[in-house]
C-alpha atoms as a PDB file:
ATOM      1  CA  UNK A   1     -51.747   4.964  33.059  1.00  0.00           C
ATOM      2  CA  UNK A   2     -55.531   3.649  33.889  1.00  0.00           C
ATOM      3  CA  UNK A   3     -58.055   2.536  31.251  1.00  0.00           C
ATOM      4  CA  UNK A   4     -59.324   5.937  31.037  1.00  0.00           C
ATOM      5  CA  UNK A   5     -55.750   7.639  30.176  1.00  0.00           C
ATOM      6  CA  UNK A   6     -55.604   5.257  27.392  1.00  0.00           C
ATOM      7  CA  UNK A   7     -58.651   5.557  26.641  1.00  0.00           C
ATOM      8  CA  UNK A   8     -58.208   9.512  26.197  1.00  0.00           C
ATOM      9  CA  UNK A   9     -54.966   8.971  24.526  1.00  0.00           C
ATOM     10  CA  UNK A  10     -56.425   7.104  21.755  1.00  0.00           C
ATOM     11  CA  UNK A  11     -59.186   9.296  21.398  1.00  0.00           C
ATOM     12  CA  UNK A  12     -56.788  12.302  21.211  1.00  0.00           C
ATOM     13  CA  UNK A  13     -54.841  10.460  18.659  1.00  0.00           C
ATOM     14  CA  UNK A  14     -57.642   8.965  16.461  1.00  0.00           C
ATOM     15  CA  UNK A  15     -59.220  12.763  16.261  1.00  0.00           C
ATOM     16  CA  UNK A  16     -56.113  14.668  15.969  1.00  0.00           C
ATOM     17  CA  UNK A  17     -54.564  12.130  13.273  1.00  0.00           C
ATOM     18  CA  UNK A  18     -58.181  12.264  11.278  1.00  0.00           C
ATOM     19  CA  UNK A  19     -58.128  16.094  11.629  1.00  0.00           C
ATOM     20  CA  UNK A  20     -55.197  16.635  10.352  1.00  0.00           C
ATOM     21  CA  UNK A  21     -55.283  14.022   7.670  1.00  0.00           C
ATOM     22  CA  UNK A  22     -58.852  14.337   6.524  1.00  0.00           C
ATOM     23  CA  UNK A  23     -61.176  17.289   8.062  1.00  0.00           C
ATOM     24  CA  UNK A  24     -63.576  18.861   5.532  1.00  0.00           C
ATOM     25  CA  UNK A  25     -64.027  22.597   5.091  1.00  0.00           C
ATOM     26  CA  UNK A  26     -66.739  24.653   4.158  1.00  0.00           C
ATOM     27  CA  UNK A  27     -64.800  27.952   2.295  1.00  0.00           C
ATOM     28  CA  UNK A  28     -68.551  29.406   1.779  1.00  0.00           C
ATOM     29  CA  UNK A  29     -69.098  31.044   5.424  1.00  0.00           C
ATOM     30  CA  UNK A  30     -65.143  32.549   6.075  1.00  0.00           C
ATOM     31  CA  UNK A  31     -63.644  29.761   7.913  1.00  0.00           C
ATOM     32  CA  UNK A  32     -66.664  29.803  10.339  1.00  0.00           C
ATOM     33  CA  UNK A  33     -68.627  26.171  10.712  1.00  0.00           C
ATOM     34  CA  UNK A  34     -71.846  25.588  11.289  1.00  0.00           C
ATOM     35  CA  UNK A  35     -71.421  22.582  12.964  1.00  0.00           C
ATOM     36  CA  UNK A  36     -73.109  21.487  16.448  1.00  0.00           C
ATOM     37  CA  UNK A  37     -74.236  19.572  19.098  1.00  0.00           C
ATOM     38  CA  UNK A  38     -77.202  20.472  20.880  1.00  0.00           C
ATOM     39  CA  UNK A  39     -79.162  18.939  24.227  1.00  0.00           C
ATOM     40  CA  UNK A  40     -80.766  19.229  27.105  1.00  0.00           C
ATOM     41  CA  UNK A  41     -79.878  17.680  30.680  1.00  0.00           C
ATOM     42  CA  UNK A  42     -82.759  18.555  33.039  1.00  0.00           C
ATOM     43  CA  UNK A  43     -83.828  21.842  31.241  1.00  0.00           C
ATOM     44  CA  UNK A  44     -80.199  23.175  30.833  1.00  0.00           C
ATOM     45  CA  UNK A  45     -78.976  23.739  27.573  1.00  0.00           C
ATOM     46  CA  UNK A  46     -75.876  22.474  25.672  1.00  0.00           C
ATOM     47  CA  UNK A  47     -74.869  23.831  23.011  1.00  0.00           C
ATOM     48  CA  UNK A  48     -71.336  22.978  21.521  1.00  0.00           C
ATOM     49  CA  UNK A  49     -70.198  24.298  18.009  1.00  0.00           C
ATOM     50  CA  UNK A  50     -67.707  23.665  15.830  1.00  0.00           C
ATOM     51  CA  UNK A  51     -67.890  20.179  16.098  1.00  0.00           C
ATOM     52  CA  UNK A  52     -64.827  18.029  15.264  1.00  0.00           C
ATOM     53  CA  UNK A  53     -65.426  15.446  12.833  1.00  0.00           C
ATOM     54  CA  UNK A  54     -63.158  12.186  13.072  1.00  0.00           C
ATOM     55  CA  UNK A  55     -62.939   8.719  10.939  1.00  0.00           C
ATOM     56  CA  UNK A  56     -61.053   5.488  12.345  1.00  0.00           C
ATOM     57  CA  UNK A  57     -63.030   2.243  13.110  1.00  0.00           C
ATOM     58  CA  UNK A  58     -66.012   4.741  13.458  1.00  0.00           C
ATOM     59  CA  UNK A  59     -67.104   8.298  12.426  1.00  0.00           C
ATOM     60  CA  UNK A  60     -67.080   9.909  15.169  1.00  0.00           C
ATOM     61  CA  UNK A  61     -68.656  13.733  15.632  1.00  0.00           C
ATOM     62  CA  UNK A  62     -66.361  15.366  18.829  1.00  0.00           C
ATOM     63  CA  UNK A  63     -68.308  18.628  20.762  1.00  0.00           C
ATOM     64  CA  UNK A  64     -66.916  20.280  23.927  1.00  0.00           C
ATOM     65  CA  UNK A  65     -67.540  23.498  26.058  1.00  0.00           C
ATOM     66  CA  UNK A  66     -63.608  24.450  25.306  1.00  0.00           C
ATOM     67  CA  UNK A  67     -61.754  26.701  23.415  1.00  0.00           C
ATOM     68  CA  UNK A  68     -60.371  23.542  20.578  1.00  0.00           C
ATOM     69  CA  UNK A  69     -58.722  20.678  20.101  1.00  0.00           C
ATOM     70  CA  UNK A  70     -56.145  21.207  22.782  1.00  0.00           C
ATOM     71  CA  UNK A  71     -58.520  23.050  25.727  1.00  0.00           C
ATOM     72  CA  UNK A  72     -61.304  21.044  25.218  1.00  0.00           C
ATOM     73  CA  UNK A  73     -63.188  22.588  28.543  1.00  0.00           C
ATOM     74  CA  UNK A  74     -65.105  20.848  31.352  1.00  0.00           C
ATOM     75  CA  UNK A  75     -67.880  19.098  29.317  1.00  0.00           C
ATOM     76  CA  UNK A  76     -67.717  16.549  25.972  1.00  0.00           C
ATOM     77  CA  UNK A  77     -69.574  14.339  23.945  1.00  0.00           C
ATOM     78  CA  UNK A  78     -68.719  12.020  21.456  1.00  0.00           C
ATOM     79  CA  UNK A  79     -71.379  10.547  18.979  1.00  0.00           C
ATOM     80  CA  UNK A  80     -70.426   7.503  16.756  1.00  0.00           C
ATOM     81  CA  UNK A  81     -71.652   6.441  13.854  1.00  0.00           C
ATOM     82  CA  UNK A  82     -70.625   3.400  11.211  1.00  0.00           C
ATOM     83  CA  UNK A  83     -68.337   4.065   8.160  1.00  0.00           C
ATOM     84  CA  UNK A  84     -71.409   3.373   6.172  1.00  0.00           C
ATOM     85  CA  UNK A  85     -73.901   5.839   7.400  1.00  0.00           C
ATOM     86  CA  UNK A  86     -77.430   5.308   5.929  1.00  0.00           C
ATOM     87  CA  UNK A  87     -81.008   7.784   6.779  1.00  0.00           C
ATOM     88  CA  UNK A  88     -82.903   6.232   9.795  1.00  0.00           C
ATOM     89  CA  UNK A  89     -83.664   5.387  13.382  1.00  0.00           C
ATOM     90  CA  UNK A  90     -81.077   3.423  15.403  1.00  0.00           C
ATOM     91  CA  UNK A  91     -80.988   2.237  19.013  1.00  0.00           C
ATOM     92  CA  UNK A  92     -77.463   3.123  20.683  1.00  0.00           C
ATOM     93  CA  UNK A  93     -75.686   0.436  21.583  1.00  0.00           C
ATOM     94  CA  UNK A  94     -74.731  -0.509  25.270  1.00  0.00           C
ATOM     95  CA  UNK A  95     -71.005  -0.930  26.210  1.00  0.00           C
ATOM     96  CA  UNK A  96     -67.706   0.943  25.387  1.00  0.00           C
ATOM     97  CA  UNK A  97     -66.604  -0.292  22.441  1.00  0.00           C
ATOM     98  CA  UNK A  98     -69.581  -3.026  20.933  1.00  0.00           C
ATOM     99  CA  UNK A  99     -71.920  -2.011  18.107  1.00  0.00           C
ATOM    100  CA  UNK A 100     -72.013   1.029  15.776  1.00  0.00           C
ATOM    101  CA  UNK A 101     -74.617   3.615  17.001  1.00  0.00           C
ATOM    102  CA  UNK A 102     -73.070   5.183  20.743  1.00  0.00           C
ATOM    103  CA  UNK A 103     -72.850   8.371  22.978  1.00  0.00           C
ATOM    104  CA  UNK A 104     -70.195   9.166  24.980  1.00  0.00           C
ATOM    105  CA  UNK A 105     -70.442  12.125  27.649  1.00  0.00           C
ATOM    106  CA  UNK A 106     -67.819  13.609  30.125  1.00  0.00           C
ATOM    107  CA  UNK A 107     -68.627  16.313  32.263  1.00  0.00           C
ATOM    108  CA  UNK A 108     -66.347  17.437  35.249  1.00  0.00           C
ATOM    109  CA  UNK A 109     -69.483  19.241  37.358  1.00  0.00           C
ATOM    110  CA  UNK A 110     -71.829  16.418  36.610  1.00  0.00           C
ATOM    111  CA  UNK A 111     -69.019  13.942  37.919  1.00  0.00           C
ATOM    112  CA  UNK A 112     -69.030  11.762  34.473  1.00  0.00           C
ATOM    113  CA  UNK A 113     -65.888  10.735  33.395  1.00  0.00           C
ATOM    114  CA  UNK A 114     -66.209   9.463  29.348  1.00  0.00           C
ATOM    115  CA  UNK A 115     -68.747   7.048  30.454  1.00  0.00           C
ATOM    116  CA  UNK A 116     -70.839   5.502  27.364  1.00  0.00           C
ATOM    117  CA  UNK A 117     -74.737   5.214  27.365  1.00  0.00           C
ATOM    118  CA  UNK A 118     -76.265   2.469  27.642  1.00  0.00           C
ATOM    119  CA  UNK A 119     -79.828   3.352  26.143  1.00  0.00           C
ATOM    120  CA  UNK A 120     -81.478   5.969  23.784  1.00  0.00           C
ATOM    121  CA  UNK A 121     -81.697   6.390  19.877  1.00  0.00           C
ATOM    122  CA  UNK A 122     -79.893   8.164  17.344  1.00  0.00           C
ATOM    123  CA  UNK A 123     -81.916   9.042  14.081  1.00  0.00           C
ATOM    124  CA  UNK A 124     -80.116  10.313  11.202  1.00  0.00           C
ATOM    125  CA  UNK A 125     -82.164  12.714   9.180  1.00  0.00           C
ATOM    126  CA  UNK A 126     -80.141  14.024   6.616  1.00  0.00           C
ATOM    127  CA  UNK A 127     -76.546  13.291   4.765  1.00  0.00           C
ATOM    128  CA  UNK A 128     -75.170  15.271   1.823  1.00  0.00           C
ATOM    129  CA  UNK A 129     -71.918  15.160   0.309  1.00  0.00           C
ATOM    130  CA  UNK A 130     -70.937  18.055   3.216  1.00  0.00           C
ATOM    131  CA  UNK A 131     -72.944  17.163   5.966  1.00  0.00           C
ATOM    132  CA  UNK A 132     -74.348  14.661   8.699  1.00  0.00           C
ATOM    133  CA  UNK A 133     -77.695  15.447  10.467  1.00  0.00           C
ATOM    134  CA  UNK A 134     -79.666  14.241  13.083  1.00  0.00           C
ATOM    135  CA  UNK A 135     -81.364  13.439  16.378  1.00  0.00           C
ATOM    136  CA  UNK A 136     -80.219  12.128  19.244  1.00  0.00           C
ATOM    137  CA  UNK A 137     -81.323  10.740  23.173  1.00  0.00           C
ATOM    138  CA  UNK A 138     -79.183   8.702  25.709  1.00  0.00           C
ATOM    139  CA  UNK A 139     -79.115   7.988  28.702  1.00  0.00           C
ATOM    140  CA  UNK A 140     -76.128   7.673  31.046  1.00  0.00           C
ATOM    141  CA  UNK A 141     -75.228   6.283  34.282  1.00  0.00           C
ATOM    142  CA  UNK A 142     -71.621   7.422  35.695  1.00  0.00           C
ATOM    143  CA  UNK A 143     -69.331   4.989  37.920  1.00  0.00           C
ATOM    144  CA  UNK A 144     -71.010   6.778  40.802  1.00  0.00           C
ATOM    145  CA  UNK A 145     -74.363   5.489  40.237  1.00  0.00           C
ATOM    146  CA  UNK A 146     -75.178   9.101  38.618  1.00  0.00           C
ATOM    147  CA  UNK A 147     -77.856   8.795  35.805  1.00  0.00           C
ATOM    148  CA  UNK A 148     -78.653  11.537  33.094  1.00  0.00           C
ATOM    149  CA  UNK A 149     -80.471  11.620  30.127  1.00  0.00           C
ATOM    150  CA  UNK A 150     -79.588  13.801  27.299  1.00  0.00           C
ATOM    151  CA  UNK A 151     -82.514  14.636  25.877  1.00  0.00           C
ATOM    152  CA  UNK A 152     -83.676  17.055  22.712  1.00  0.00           C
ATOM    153  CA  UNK A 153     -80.100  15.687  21.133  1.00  0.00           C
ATOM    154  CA  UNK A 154     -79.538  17.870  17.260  1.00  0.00           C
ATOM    155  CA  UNK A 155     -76.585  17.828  15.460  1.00  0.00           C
ATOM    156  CA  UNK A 156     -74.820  18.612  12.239  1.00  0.00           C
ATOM    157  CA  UNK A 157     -71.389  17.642  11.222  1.00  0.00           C
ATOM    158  CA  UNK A 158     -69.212  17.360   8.960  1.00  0.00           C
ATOM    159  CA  UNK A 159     -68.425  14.079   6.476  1.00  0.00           C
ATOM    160  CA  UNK A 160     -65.441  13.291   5.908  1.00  0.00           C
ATOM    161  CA  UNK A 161     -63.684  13.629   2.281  1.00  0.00           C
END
């Protein structure tokens, strides 16, 4: 298996374990979340709901164009934050696995494959005892020299109990 199979692997694991372990709920809208990621890459919109919220060495809020957990579609992000989230503006930090504040974007028809950004800003604007909100920019260069920027970054997702 190459570094990105066990890379995916322990992704898988860390966000299935946490979700079945630890997910919040929100009983007041029927089961359906309000949860999302939104942004913008060149003028076309994202928009992924239901967002998947996951705790290990991070917390990590999980969006994709797929039907769930186990189709998870063409197109993901990953946005990590510390255990100890606090209300401000924080540069993402370059590299896989170094500092607290990343993005993380795969995308079959962009050709990006889990590659982490390596500049932008994540603000967060809001935490309650059922939510995490924010703003978010990155930009991202795949192994084929490809560079995006995610730009007009919301989201809104769930803390973790």
């Amino acid at each position: 298996m190459n570094k990105h199979g066990h890379f995916y692997l322990l992704v898988y694991l860390m966000v299935f374990g946490t979700f079945l372990q630890s997910c919040s709920s929100d009983d007041s809208n029927d089961g359906l979340s309000d949860t999302y990621i939104r942004f913008t890459i060149d003028g076309t919109a994202y928009d992924f709901k239901d967002i998947i919220t996951a705790e290990s060495l991070a917390i990590t809020l999980n969006g994709n164009n797929g039907e769930g957990l186990t189709n998870v579609g063409d197109t993901q992000i990953s946005i990590y934050l510390p255990l100890v989230i606090e209300i401000g503006s924080f540069d993402i930090d370059p590299g896989a696995f170094d500092g607290d504040y990343k993005v993380a974007f795969s995308s079959e028809p962009l050709g990006f494959d889990f590659d982490f950004a390596e500049a932008g800003n994540i603000t967060i604007t809001s935490i309650s005892g059922d939510y995490i909100e924010g703003t978010f920019t990155a930009t991202i260069t795949s192994a084929n020299d490809e560079t995006i920027t995610l730009a007009n970054g919301t989201f809104k997702g769930m803390t973790i109990d």
